[in-house]
PDB file of N, CA and C in Angstrom:
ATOM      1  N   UNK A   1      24.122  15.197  -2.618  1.00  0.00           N
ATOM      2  CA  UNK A   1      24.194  13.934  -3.304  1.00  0.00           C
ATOM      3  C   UNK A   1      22.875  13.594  -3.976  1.00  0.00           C
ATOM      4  N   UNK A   2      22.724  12.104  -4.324  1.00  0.00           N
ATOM      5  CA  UNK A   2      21.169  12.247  -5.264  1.00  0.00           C
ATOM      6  C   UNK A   2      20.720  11.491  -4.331  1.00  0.00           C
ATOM      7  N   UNK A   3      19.324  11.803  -4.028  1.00  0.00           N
ATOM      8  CA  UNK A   3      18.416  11.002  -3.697  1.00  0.00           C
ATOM      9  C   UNK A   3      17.359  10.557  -4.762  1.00  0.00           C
ATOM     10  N   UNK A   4      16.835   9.579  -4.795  1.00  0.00           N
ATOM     11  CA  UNK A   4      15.221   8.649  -5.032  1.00  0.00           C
ATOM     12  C   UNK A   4      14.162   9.734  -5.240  1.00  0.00           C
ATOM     13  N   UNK A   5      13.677   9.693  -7.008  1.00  0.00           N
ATOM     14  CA  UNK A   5      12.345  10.167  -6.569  1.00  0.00           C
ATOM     15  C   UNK A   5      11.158   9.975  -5.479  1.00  0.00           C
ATOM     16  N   UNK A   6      10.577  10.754  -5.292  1.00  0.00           N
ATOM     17  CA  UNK A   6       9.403  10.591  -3.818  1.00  0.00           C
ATOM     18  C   UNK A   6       8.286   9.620  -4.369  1.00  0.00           C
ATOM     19  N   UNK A   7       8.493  10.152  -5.852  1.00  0.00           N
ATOM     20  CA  UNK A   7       6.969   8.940  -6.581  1.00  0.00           C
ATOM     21  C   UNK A   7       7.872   7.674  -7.143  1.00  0.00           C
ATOM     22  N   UNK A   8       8.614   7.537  -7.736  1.00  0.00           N
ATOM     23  CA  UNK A   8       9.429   6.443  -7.652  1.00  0.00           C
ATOM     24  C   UNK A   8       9.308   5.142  -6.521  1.00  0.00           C
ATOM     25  N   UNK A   9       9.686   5.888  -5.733  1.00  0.00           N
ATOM     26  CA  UNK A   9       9.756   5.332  -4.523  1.00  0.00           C
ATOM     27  C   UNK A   9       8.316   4.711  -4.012  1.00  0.00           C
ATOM     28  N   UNK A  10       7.445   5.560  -4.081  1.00  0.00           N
ATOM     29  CA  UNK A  10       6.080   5.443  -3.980  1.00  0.00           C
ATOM     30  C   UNK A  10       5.723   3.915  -5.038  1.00  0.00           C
ATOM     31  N   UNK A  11       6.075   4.077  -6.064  1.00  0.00           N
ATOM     32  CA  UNK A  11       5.766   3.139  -6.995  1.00  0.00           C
ATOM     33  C   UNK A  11       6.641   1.238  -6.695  1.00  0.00           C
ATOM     34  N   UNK A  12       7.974   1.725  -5.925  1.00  0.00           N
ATOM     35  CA  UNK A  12       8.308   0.534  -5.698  1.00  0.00           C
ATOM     36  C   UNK A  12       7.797   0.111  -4.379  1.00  0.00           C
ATOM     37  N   UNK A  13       7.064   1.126  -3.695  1.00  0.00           N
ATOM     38  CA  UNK A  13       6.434   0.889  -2.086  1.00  0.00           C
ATOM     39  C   UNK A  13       5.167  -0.175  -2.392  1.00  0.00           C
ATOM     40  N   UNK A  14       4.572   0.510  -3.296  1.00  0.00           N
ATOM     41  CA  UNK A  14       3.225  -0.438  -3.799  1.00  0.00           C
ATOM     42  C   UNK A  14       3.555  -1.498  -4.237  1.00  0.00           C
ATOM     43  N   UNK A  15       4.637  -1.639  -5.385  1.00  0.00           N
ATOM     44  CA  UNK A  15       4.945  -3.134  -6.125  1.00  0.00           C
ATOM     45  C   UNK A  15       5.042  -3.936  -5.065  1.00  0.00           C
ATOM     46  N   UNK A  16       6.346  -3.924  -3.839  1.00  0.00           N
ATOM     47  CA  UNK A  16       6.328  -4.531  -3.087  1.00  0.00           C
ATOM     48  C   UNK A  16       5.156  -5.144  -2.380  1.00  0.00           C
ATOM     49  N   UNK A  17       4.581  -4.563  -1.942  1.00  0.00           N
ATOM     50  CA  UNK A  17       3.195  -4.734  -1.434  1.00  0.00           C
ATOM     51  C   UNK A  17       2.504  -6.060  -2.039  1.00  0.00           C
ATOM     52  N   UNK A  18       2.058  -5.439  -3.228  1.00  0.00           N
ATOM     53  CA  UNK A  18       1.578  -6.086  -4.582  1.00  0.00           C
ATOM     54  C   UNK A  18       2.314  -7.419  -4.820  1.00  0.00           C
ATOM     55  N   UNK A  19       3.491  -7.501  -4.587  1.00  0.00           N
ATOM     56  CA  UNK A  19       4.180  -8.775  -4.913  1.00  0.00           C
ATOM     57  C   UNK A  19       3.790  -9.602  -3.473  1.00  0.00           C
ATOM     58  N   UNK A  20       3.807  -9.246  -2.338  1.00  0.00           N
ATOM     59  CA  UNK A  20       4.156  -9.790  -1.258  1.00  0.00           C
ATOM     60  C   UNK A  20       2.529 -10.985  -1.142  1.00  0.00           C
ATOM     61  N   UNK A  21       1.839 -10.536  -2.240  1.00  0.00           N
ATOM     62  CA  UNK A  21       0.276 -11.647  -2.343  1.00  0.00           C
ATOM     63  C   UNK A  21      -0.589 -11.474  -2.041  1.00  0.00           C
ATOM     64  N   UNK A  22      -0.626  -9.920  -0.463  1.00  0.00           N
ATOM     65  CA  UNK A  22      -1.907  -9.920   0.441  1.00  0.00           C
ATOM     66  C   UNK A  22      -3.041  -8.883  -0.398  1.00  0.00           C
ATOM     67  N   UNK A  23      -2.737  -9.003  -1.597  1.00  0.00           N
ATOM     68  CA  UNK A  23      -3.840  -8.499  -1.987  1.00  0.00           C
ATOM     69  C   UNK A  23      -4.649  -9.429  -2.772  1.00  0.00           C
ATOM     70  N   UNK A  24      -4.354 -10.582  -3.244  1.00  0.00           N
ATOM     71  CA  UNK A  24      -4.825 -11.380  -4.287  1.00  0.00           C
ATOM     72  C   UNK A  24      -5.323 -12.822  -3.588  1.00  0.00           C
ATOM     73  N   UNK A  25      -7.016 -13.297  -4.058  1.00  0.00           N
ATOM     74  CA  UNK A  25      -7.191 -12.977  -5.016  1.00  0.00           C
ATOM     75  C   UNK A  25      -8.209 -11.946  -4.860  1.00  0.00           C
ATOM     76  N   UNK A  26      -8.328 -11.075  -3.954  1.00  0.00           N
ATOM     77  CA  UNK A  26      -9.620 -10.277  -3.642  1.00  0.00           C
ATOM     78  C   UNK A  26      -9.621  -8.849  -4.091  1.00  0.00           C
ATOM     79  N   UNK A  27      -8.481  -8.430  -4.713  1.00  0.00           N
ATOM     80  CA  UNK A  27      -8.368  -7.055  -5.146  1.00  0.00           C
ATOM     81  C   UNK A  27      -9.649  -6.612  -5.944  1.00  0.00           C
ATOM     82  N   UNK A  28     -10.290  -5.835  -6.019  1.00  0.00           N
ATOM     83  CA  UNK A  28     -11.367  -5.101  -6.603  1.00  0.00           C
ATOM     84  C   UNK A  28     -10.832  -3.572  -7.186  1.00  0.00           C
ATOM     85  N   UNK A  29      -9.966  -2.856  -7.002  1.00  0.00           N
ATOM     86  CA  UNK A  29      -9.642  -1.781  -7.199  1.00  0.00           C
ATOM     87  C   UNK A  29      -8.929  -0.911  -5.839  1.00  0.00           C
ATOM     88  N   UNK A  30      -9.594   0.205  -6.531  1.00  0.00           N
ATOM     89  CA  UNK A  30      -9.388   1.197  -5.448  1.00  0.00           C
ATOM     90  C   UNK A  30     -10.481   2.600  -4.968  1.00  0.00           C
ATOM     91  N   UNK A  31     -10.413   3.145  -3.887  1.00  0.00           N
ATOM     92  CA  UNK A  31     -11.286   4.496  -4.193  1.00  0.00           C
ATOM     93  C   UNK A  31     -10.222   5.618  -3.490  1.00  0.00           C
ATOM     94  N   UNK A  32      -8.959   5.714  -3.739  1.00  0.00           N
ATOM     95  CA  UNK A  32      -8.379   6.724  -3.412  1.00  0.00           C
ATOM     96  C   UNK A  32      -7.134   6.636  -2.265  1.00  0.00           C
ATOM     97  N   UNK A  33      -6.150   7.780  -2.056  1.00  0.00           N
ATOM     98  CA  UNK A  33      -5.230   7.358  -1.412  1.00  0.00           C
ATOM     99  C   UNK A  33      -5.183   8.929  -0.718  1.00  0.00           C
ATOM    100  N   UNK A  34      -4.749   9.186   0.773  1.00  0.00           N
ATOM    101  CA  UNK A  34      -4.487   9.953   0.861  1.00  0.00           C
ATOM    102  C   UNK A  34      -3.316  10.007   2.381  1.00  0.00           C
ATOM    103  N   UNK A  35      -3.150  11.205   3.000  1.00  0.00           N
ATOM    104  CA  UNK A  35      -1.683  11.322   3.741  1.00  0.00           C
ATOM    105  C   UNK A  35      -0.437  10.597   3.026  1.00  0.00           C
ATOM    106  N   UNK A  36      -0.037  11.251   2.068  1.00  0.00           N
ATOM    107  CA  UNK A  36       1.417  10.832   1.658  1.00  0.00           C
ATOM    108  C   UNK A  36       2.333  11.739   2.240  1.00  0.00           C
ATOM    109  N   UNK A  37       3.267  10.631   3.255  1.00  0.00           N
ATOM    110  CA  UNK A  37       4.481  11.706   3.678  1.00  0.00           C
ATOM    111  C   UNK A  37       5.872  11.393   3.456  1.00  0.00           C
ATOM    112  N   UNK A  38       6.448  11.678   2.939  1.00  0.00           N
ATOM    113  CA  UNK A  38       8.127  11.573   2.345  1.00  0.00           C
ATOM    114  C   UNK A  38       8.770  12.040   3.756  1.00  0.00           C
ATOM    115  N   UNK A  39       9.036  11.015   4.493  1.00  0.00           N
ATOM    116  CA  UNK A  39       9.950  12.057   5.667  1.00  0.00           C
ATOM    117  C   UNK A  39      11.329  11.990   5.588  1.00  0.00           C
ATOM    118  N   UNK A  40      11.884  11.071   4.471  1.00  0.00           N
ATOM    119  CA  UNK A  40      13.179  11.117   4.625  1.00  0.00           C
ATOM    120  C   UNK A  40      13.848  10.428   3.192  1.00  0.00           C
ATOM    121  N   UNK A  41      14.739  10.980   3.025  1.00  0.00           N
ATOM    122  CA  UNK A  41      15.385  10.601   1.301  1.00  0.00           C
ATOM    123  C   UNK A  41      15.694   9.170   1.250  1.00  0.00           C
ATOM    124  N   UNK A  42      15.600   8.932   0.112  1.00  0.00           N
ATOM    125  CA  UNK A  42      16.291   7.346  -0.549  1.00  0.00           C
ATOM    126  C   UNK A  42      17.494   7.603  -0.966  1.00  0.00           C
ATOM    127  N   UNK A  43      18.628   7.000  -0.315  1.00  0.00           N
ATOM    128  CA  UNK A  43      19.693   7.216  -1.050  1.00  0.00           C
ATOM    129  C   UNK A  43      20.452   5.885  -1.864  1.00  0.00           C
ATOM    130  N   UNK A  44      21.222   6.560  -2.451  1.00  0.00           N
ATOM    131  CA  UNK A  44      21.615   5.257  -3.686  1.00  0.00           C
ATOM    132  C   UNK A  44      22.375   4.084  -2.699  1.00  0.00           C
ATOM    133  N   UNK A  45      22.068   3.065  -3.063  1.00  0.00           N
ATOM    134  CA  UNK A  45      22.107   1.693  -2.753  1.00  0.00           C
ATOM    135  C   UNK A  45      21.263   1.321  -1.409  1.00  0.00           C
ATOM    136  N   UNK A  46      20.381   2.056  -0.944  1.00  0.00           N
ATOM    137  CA  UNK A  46      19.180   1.842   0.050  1.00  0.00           C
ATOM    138  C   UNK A  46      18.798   0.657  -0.530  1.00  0.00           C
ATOM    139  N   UNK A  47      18.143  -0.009   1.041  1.00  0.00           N
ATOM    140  CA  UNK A  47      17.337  -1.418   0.885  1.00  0.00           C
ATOM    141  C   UNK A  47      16.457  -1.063   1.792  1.00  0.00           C
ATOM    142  N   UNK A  48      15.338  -1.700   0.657  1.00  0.00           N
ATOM    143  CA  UNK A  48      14.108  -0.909   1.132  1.00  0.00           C
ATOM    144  C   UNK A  48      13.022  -2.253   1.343  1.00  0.00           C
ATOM    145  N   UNK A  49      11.933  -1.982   2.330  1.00  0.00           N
ATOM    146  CA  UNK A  49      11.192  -3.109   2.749  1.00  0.00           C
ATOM    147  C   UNK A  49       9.553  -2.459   3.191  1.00  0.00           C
ATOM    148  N   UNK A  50       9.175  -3.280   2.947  1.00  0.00           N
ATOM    149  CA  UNK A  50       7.182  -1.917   3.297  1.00  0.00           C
ATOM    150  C   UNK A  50       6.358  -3.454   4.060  1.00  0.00           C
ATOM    151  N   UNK A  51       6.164  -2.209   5.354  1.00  0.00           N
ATOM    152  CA  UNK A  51       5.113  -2.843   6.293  1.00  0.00           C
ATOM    153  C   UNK A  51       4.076  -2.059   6.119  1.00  0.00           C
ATOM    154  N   UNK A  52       2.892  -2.979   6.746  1.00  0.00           N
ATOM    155  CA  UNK A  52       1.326  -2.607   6.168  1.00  0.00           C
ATOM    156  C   UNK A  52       0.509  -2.959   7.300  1.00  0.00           C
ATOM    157  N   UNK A  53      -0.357  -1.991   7.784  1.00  0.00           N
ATOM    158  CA  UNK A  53      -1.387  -1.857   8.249  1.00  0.00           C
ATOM    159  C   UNK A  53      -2.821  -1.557   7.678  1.00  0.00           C
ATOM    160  N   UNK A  54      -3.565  -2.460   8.177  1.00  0.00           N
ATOM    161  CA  UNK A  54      -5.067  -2.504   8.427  1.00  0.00           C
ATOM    162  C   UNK A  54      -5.720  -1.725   9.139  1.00  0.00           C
ATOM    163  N   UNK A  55      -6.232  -0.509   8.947  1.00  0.00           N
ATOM    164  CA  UNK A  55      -6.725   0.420   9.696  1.00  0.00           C
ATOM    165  C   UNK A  55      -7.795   0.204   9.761  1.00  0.00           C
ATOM    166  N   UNK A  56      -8.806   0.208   8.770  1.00  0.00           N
ATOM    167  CA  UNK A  56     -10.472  -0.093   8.644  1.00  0.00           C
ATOM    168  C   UNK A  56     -10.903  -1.028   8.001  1.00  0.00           C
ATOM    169  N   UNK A  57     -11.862  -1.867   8.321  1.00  0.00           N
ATOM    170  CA  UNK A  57     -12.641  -2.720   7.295  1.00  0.00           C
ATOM    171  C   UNK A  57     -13.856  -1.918   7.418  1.00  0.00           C
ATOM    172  N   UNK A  58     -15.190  -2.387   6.282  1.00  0.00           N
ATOM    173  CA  UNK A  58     -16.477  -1.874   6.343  1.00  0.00           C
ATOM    174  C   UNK A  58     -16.568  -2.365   5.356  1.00  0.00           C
ATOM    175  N   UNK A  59     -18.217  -2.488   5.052  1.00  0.00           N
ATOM    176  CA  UNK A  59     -19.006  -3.064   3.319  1.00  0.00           C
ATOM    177  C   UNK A  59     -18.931  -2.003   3.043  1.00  0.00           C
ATOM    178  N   UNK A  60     -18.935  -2.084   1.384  1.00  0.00           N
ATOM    179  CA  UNK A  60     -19.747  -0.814   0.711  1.00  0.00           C
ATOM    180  C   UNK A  60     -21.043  -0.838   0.609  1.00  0.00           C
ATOM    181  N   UNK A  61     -22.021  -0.467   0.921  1.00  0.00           N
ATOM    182  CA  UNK A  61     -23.567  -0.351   1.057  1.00  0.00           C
ATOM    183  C   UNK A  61     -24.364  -0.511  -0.249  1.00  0.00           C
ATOM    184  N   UNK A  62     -23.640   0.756  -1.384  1.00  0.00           N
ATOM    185  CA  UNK A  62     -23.697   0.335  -2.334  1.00  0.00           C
ATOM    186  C   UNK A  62     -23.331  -0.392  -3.576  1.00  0.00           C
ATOM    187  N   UNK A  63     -22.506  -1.917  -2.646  1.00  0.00           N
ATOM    188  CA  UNK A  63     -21.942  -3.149  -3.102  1.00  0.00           C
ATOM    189  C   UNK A  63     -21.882  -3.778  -2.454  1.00  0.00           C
ATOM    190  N   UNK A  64     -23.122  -4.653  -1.871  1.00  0.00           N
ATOM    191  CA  UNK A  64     -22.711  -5.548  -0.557  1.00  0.00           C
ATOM    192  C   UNK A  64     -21.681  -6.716  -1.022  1.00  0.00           C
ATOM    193  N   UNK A  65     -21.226  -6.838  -1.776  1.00  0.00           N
ATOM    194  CA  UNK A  65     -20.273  -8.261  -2.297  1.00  0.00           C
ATOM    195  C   UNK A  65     -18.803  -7.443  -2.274  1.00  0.00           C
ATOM    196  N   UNK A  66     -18.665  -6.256  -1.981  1.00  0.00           N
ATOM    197  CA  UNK A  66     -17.467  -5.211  -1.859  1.00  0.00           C
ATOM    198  C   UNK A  66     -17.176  -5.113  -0.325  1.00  0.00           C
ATOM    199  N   UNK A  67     -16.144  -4.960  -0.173  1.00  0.00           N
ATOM    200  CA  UNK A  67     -15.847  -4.130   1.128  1.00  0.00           C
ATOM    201  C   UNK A  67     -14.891  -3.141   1.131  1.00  0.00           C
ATOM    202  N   UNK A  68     -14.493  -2.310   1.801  1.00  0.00           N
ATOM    203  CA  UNK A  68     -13.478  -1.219   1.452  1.00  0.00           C
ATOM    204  C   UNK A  68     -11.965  -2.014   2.725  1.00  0.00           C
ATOM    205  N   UNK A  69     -11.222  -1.561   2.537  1.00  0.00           N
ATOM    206  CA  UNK A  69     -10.036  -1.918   3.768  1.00  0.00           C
ATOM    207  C   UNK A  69      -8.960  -1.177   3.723  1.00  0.00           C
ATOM    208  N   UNK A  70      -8.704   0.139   4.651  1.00  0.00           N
ATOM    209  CA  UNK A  70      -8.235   1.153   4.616  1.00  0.00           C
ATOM    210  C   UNK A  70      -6.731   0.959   4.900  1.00  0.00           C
ATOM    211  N   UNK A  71      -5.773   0.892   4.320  1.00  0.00           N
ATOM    212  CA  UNK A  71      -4.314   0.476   5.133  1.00  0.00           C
ATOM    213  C   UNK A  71      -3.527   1.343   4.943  1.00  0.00           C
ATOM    214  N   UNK A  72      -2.556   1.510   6.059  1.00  0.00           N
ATOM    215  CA  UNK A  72      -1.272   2.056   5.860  1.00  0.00           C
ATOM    216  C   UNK A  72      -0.418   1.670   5.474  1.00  0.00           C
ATOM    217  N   UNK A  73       0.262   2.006   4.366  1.00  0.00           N
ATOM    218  CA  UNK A  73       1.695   1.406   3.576  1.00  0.00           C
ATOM    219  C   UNK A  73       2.751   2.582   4.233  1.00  0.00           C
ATOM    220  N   UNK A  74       3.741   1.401   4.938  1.00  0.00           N
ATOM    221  CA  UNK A  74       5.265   2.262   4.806  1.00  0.00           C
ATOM    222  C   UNK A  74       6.211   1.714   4.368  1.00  0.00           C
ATOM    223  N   UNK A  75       6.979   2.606   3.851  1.00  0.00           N
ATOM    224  CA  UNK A  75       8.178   1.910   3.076  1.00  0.00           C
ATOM    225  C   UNK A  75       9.856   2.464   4.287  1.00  0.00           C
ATOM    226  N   UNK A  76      10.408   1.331   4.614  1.00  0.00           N
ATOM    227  CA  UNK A  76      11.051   1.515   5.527  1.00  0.00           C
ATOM    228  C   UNK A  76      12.622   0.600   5.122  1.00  0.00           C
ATOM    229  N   UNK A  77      13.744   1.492   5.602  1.00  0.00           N
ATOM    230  CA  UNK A  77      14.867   1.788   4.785  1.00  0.00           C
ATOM    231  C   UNK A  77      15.792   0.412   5.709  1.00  0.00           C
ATOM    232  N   UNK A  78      16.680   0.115   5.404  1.00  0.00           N
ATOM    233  CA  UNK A  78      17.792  -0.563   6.178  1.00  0.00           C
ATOM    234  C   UNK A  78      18.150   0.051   7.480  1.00  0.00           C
ATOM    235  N   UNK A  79      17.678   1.311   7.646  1.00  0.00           N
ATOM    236  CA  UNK A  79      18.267   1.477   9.005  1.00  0.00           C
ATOM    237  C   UNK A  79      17.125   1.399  10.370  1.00  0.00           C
ATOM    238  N   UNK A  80      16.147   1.193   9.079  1.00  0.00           N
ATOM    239  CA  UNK A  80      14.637   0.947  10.334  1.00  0.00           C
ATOM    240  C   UNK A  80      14.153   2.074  10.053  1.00  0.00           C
ATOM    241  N   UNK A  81      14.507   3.133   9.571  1.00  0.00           N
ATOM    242  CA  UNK A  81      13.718   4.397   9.243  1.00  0.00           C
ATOM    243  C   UNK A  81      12.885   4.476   8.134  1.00  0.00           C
ATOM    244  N   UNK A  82      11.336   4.913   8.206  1.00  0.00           N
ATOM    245  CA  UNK A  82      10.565   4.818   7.692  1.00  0.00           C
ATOM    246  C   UNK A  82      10.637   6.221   6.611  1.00  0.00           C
ATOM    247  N   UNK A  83      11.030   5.868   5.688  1.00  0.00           N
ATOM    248  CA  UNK A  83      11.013   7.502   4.808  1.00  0.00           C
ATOM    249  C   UNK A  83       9.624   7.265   3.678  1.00  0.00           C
ATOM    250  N   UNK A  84       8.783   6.702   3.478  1.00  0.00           N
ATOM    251  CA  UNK A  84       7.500   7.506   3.258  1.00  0.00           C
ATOM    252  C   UNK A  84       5.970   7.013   3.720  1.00  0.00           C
ATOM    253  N   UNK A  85       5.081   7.006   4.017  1.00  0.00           N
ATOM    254  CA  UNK A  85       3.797   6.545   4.276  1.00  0.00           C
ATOM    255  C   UNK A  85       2.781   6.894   3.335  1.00  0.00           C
ATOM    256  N   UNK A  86       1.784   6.245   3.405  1.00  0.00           N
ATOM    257  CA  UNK A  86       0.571   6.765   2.598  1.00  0.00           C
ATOM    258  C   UNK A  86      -0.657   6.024   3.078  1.00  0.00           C
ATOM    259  N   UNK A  87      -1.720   6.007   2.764  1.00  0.00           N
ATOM    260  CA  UNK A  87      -3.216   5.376   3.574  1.00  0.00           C
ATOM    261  C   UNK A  87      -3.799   5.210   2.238  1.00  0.00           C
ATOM    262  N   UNK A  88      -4.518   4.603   1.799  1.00  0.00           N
ATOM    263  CA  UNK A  88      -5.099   3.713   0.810  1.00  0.00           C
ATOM    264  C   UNK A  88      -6.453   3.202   1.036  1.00  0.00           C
ATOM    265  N   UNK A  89      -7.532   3.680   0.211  1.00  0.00           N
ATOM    266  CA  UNK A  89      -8.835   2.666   0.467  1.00  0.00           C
ATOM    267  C   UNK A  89      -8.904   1.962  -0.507  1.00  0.00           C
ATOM    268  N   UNK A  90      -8.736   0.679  -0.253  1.00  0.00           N
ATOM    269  CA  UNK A  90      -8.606  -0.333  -1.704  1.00  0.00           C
ATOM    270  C   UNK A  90     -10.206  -1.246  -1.284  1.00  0.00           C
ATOM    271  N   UNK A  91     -10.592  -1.869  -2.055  1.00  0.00           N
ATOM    272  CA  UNK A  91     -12.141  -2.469  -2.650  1.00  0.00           C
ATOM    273  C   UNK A  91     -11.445  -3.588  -2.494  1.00  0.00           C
ATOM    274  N   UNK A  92     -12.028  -4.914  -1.902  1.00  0.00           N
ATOM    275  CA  UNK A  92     -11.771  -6.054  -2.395  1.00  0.00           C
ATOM    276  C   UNK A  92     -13.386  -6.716  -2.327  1.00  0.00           C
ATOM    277  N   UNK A  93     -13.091  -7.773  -3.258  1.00  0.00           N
ATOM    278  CA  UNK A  93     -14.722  -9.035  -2.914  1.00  0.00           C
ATOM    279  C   UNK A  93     -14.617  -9.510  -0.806  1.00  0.00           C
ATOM    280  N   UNK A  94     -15.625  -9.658  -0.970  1.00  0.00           N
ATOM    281  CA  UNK A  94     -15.854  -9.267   0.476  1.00  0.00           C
ATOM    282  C   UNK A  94     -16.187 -11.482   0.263  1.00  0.00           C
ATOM    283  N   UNK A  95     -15.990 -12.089  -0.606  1.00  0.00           N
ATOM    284  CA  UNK A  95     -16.085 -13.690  -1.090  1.00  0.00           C
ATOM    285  C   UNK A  95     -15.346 -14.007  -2.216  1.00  0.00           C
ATOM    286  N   UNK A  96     -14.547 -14.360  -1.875  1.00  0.00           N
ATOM    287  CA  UNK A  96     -14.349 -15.014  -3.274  1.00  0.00           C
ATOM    288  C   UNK A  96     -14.228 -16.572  -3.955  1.00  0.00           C
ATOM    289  N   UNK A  97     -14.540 -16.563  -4.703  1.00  0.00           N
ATOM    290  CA  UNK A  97     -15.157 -18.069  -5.086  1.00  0.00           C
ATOM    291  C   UNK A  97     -14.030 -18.498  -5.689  1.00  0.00           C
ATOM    292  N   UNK A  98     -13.253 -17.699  -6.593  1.00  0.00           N
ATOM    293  CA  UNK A  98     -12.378 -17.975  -7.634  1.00  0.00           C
ATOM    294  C   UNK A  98     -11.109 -17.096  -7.784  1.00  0.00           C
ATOM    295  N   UNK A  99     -10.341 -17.167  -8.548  1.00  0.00           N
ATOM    296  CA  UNK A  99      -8.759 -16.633  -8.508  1.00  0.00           C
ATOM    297  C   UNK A  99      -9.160 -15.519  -9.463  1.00  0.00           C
ATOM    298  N   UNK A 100      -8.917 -14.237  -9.601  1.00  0.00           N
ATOM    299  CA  UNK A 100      -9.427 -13.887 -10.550  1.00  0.00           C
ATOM    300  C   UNK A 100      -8.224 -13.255 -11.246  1.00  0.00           C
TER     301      UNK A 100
END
């Protein structure tokens, strides 16, 4: 049958995220993403939902007004099964004064 692209999927894992607010207004970027695991297909008419973990905080040294905050994104299906993960070091203002 068809399943969900793996990056597709990936892309509506983040939007969600992204919509849900906890990144704003402190987003700064990013410095990279790594462990992406697809463990299980998307199939057509899946409802899909992404929980998030906080793995690390730390400054950047060379940005003390930066900090890095390492999280785990999963994107997890109607049946409670988690079909993909990924880890993320995203930058945010470590203050923020204003909405940006």
């Amino acid at each position: 049958g068809h399943i969900g692209s793996g990056f597709q999927t990936l892309t509506i894992m983040m939007r969600m995220a992204f919509d849900s607010g906890m990144f704003w207004p402190g987003l700064r970027g990013g410095r990279g993403a790594t462990d992406f695991r697809w463990l299980r297909p998307v199939l057509p008419d899946s409802t899909l939902h992404t929980d998030t973990e906080v793995l690390e905080t730390k400054p950047i040294r060379s940005r003390p007004d930066y900090g890095s905050v390492v999280m785990r994104h999963c994107c997890i299906n109607e049946k409670g099964e988690t079909v993909l993960m990924a880890t993320f070091d995203h930058i945010f203002a470590r203050k923020v004064t204003e909405i940006a």
